[in-house]
Protein backbone atom coordinates (compact mmCIF):
# COMPACT_ATOMS: atom_id res chain seq x y z
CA UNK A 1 -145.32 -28.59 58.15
CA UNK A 2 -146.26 -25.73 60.32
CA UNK A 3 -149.42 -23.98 60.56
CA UNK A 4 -150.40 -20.59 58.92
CA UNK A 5 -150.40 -17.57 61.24
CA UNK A 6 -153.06 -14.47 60.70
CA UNK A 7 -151.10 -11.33 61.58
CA UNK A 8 -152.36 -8.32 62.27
CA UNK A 9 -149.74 -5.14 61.90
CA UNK A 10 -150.45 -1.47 62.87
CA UNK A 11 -148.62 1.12 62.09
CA UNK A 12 -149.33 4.93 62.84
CA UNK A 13 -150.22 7.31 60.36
CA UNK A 14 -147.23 9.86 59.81
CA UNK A 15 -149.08 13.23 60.80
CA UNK A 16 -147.54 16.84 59.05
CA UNK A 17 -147.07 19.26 61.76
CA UNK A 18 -148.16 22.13 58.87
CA UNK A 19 -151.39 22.01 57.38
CA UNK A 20 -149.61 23.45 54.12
CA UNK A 21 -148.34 19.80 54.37
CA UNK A 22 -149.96 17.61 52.33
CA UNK A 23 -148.94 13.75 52.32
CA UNK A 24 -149.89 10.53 50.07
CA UNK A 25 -149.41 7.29 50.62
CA UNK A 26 -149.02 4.15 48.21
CA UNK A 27 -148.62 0.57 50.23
CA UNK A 28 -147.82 -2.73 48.70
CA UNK A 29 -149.98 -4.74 49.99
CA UNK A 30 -152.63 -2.01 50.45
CA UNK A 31 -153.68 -2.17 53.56
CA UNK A 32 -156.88 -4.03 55.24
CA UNK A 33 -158.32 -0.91 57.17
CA UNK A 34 -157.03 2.68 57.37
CA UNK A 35 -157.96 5.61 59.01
CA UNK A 36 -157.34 9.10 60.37
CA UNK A 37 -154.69 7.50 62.62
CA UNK A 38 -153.70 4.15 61.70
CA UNK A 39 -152.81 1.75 58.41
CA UNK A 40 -153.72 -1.73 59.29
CA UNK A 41 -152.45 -5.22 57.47
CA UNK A 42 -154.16 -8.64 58.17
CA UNK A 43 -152.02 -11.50 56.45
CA UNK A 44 -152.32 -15.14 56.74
CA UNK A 45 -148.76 -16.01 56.55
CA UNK A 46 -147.94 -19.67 55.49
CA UNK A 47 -145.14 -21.10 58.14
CA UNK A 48 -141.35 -20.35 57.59
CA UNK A 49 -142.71 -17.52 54.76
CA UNK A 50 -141.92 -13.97 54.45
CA UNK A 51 -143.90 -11.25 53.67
CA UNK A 52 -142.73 -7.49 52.65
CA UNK A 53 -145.05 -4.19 53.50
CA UNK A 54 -143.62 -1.21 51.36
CA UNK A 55 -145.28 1.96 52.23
CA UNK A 56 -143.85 5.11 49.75
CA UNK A 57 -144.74 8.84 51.31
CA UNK A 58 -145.13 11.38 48.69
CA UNK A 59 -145.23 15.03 50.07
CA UNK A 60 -146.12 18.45 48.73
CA UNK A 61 -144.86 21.85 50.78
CA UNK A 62 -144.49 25.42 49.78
CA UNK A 63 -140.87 25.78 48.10
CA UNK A 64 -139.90 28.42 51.00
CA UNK A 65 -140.69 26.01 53.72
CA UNK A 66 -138.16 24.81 55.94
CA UNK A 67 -138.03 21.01 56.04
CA UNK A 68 -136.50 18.67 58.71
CA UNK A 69 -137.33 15.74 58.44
CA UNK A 70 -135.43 14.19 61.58
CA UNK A 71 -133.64 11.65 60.23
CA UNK A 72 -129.63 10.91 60.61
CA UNK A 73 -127.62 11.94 57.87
């Protein structure tokens, strides 16, 4: 058996540091509320069940801009 759980999962916005930054998002699920500063999920998740988020970024910057984006190579 088990009973269902109702989950509620924030996760921060990612913010560009350039205004000549421009992000998009696409989430799978989409997500229950979003704004300015936050994506929010609420799932009812049957006992002993996963669930996947999948959030893709897609970014546009000037070609001459210097990226770093931070993470280990």
């Amino acid at each position: 058996g088990g009973t269902p759980v109702r989950l509620r999962i924030e996760e921060p916005v990612p913010q560009p540091r350039d205004q000549r930054i421009k992000l998009s998002f696409k989430h799978n699920p989409e997500p229950s509320e979003k704004d300015a500063a936050k994506f929010v999920w609420l799932l009812d998740l049957p006992a002993m069940q996963k669930k996947d988020i999948e959030t893709g970024i897609d970014l546009e910057a000037p070609a001459d801009m210097h990226l770093d984006f931070g993470w280990r190579r």
